[in-house]
PDB file of N, CA and C in Angstrom:
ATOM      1  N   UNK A   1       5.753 -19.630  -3.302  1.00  0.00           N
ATOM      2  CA  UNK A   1       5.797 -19.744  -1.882  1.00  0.00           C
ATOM      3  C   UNK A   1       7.256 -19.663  -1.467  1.00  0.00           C
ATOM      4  N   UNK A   2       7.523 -18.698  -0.746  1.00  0.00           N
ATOM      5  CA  UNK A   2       8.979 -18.582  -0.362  1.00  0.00           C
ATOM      6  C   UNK A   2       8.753 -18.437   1.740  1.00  0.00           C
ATOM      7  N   UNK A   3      10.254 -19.288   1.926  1.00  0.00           N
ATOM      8  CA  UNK A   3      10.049 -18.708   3.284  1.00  0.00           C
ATOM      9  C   UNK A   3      11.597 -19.341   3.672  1.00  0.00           C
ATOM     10  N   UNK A   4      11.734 -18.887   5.158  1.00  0.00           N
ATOM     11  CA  UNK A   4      13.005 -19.429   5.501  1.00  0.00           C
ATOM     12  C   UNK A   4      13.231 -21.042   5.874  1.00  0.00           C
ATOM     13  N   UNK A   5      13.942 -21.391   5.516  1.00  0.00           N
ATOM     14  CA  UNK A   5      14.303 -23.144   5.830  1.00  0.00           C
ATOM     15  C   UNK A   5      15.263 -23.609   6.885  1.00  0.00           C
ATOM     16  N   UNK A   6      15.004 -23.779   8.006  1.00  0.00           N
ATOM     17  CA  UNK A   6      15.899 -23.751   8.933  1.00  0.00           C
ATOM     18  C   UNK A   6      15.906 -25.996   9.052  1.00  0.00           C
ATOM     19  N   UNK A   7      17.524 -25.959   9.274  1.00  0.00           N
ATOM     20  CA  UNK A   7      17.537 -27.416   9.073  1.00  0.00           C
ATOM     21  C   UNK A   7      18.579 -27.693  10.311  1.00  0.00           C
ATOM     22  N   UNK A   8      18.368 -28.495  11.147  1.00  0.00           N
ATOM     23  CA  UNK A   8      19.101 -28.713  12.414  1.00  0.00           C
ATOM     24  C   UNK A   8      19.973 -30.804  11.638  1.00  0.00           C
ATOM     25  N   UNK A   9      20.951 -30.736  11.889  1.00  0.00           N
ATOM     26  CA  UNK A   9      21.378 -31.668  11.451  1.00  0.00           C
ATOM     27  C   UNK A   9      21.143 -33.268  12.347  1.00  0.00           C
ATOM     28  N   UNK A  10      20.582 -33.179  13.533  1.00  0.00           N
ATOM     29  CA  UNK A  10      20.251 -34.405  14.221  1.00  0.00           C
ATOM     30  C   UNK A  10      18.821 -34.301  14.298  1.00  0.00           C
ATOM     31  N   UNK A  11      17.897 -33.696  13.673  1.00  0.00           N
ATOM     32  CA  UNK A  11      16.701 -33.664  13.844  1.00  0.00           C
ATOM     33  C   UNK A  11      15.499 -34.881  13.064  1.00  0.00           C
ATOM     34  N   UNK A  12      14.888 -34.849  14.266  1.00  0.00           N
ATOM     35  CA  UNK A  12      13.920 -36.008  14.287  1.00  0.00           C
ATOM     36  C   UNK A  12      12.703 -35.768  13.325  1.00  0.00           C
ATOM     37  N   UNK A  13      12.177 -34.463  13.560  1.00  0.00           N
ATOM     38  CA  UNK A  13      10.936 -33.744  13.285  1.00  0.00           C
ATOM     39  C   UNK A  13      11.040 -33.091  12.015  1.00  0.00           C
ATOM     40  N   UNK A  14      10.006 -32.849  11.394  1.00  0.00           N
ATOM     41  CA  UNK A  14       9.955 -31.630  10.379  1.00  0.00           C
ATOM     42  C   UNK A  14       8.433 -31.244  10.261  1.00  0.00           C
ATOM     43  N   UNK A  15       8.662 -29.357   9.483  1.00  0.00           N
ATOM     44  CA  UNK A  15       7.546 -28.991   9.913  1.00  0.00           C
ATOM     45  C   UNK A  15       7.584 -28.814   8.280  1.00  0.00           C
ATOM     46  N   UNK A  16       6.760 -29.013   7.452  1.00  0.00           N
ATOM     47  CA  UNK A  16       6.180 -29.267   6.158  1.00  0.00           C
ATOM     48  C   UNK A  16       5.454 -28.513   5.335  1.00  0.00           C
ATOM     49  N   UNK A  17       4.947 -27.714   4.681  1.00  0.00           N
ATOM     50  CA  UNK A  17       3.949 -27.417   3.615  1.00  0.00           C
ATOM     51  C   UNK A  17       4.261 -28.622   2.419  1.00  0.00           C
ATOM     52  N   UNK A  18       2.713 -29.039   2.304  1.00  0.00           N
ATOM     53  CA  UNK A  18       2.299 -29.791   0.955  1.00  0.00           C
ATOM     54  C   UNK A  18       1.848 -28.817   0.170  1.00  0.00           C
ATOM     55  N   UNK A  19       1.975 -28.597  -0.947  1.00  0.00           N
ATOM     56  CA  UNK A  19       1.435 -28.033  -2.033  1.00  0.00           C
ATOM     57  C   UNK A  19       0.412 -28.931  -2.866  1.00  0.00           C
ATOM     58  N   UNK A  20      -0.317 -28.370  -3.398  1.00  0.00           N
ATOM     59  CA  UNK A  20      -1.280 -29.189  -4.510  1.00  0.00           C
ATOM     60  C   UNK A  20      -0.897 -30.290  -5.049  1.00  0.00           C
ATOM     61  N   UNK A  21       0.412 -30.637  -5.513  1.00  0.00           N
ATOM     62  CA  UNK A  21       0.764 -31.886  -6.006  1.00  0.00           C
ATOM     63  C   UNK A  21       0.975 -32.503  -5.003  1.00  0.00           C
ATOM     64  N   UNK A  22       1.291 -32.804  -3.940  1.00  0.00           N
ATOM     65  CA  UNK A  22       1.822 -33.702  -2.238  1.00  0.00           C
ATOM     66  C   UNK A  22       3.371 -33.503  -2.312  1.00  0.00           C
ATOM     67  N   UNK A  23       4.014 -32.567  -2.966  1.00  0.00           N
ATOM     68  CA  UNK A  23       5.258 -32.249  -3.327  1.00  0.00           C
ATOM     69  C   UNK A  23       5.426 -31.663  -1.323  1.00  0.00           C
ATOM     70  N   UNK A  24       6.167 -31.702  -0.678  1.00  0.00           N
ATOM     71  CA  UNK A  24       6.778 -31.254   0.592  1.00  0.00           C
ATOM     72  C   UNK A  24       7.744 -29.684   0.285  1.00  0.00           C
ATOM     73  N   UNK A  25       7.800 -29.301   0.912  1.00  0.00           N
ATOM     74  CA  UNK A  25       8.632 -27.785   1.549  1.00  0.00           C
ATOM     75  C   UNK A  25       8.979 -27.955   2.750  1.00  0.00           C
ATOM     76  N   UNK A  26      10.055 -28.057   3.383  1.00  0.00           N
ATOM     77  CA  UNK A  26      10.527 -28.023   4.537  1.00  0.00           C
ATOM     78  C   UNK A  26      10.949 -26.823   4.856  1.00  0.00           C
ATOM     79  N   UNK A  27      10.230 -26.508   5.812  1.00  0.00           N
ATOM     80  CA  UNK A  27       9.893 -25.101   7.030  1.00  0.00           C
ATOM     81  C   UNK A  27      10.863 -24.786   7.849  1.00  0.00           C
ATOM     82  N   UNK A  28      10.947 -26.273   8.811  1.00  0.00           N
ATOM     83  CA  UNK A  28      11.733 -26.385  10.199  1.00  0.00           C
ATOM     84  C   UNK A  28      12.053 -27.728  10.792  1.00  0.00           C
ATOM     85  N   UNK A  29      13.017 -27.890  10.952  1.00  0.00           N
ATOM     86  CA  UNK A  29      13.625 -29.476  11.743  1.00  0.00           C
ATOM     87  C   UNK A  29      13.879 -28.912  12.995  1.00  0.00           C
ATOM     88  N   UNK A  30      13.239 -30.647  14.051  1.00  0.00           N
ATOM     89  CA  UNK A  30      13.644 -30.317  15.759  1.00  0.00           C
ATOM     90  C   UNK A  30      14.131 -31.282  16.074  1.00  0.00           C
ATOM     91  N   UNK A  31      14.715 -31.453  17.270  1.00  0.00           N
ATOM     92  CA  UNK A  31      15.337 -32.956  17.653  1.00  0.00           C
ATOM     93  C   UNK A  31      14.598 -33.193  18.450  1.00  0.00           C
ATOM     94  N   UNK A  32      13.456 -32.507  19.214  1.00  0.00           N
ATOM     95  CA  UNK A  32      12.400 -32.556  20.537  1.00  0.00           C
ATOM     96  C   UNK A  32      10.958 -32.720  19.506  1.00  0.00           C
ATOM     97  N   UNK A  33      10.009 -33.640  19.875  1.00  0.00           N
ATOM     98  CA  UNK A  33       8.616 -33.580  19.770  1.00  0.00           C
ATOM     99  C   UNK A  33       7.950 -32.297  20.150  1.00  0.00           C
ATOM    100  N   UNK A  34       8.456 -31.958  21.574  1.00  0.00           N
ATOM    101  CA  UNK A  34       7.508 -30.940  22.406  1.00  0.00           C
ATOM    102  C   UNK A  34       8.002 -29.814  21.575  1.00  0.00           C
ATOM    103  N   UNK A  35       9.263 -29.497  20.877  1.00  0.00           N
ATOM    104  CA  UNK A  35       9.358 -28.450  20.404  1.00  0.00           C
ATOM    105  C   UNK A  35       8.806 -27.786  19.399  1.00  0.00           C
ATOM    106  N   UNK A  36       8.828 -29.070  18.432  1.00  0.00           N
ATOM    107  CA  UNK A  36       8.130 -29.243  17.062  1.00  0.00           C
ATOM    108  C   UNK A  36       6.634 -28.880  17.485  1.00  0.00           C
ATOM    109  N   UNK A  37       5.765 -29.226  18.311  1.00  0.00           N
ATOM    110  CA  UNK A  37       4.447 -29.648  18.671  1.00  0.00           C
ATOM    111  C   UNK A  37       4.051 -27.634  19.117  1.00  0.00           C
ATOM    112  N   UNK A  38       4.918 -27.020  19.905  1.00  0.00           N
ATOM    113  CA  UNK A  38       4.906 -25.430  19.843  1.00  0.00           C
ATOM    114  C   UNK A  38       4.709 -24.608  19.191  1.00  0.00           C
ATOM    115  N   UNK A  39       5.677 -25.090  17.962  1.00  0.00           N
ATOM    116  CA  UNK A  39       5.902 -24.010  16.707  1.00  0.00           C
ATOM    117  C   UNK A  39       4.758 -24.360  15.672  1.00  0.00           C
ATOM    118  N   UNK A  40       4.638 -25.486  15.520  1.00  0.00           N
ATOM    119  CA  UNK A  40       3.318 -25.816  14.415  1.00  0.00           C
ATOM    120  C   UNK A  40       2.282 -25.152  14.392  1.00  0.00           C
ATOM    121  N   UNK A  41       1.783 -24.130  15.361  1.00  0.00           N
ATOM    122  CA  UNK A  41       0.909 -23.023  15.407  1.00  0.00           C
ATOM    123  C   UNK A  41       1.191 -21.894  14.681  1.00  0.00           C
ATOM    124  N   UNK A  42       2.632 -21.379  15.165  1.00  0.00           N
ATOM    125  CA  UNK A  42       2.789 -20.328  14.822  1.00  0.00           C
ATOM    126  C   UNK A  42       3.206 -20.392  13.016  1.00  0.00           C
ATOM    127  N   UNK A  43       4.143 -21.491  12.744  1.00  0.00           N
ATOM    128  CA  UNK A  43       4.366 -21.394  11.120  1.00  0.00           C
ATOM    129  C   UNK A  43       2.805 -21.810  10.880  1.00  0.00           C
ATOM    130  N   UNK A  44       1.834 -22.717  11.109  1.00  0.00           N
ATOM    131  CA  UNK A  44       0.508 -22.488  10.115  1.00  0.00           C
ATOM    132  C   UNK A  44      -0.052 -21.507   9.790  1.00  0.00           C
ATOM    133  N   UNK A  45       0.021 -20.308  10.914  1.00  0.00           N
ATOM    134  CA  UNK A  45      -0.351 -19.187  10.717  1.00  0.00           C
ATOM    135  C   UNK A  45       0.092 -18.639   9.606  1.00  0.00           C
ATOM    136  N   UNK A  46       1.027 -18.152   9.497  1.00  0.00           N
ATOM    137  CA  UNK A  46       1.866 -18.219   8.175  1.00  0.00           C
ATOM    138  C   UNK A  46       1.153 -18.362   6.969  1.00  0.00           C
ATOM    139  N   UNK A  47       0.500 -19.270   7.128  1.00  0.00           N
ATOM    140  CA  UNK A  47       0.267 -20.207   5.564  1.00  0.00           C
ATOM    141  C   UNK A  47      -1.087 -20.334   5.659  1.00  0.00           C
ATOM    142  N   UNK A  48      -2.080 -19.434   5.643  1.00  0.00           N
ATOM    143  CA  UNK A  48      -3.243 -19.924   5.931  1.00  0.00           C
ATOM    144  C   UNK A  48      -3.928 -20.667   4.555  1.00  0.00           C
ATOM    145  N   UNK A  49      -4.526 -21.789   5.023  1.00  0.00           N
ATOM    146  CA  UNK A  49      -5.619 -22.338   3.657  1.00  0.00           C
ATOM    147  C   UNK A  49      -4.438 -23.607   3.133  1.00  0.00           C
ATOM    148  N   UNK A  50      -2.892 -23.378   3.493  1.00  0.00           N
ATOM    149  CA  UNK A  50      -2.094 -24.758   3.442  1.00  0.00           C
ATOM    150  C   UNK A  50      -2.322 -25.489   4.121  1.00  0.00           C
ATOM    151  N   UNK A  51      -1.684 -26.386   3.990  1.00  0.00           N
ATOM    152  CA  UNK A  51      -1.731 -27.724   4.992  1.00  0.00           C
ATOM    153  C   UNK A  51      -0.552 -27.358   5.160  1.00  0.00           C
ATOM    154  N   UNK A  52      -0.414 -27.954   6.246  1.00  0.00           N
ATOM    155  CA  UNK A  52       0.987 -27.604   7.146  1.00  0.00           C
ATOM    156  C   UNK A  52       1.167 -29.160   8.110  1.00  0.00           C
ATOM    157  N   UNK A  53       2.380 -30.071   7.758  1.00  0.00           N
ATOM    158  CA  UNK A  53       2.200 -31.334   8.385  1.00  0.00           C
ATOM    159  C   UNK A  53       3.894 -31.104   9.440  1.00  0.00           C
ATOM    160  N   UNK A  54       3.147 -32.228  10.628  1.00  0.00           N
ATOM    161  CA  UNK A  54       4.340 -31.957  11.058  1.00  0.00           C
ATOM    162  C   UNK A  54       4.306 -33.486  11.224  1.00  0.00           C
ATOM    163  N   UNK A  55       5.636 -34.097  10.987  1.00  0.00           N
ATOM    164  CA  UNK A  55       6.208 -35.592  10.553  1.00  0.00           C
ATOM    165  C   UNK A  55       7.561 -36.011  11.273  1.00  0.00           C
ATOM    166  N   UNK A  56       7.527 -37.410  11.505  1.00  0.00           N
ATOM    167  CA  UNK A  56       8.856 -37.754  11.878  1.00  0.00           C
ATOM    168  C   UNK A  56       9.457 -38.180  10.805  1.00  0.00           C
ATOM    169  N   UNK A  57      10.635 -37.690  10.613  1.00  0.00           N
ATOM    170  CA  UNK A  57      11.737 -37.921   9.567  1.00  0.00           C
ATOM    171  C   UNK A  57      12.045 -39.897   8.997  1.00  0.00           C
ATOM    172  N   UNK A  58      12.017 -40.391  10.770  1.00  0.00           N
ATOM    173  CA  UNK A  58      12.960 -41.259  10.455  1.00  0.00           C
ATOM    174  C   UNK A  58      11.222 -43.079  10.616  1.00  0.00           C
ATOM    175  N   UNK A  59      10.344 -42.770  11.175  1.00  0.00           N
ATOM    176  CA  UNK A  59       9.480 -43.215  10.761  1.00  0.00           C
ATOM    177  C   UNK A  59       8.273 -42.808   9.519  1.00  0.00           C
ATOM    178  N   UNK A  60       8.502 -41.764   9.087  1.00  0.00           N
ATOM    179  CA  UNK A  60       7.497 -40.971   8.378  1.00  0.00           C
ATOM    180  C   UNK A  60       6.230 -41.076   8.986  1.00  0.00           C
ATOM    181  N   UNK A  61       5.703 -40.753   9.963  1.00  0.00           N
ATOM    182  CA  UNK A  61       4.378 -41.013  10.803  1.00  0.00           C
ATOM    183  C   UNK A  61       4.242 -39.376  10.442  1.00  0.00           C
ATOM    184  N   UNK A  62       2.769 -39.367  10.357  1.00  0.00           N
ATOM    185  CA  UNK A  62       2.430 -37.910  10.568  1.00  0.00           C
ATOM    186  C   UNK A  62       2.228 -37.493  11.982  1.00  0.00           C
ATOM    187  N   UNK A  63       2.509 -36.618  12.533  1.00  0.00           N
ATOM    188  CA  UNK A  63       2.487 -36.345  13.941  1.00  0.00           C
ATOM    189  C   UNK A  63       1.358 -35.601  14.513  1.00  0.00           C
ATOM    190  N   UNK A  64       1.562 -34.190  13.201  1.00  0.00           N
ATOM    191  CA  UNK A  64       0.291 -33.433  13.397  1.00  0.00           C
ATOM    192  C   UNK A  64       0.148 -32.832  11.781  1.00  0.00           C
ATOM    193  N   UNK A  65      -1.173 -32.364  11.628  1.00  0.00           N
ATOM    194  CA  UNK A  65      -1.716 -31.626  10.450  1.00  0.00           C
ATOM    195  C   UNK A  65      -2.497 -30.873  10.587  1.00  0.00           C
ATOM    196  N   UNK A  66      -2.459 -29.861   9.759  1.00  0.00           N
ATOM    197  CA  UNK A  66      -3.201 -28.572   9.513  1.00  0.00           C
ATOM    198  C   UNK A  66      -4.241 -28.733   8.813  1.00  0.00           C
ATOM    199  N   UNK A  67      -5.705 -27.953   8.686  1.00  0.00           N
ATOM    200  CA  UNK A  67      -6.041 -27.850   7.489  1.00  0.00           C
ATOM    201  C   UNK A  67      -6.074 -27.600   6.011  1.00  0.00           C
ATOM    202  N   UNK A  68      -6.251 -27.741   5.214  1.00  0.00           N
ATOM    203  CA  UNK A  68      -5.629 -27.048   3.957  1.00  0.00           C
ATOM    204  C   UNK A  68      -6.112 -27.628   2.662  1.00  0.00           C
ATOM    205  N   UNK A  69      -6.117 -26.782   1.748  1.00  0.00           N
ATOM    206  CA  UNK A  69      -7.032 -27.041   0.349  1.00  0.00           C
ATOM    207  C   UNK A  69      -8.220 -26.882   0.911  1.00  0.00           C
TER     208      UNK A  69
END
C-alpha cells in the first residue's frame, strides 16, 4: 500500500488506514474538524474494502470510520 503522506505540523486530526494487524498509515493531518470531516470521502475512495479512520491525535477518539475487512 503506497500513497502520499501529507503531515501539517499543528494538526489536530488524522486521516488513517488500518491494515489487518491494527498497524495505522497516516494519509493526512488537519488542524480543522470540518476539514478533516470533507476529505474522508474522497481518500476512502481510494482504498476501497479498507478501513479508513479518521481520529483526534491528541485525545485518540475516533471521529469517523469507514468500512473495511
Amino acid at each position: 500500500m503506497s500513497g502520499q503522506v501529507f503531515s501539517v505540523p499543528n494538526a489536530i486530526y488524522d486521516i488513517l488506514i488500518r491494515d489487518a494487524d491494527g498497524r495505522h498509515l497516516e494519509l493526512e493531518s488537519f488542524e480543522d474538524l470540518e476539514t478533516a470531516r470533507r476529505r474522508l470521502p474522497s481518500i476512502a475512495s481510494r482504498y476501497p474494502g479498507t478501513k479508513v479512520t479518521l481520529w483526534n491525535r491528541q485525545t485518540r477518539v475516533i471521529v469517523a470510520e469507514t468500512e473495511g475487512y
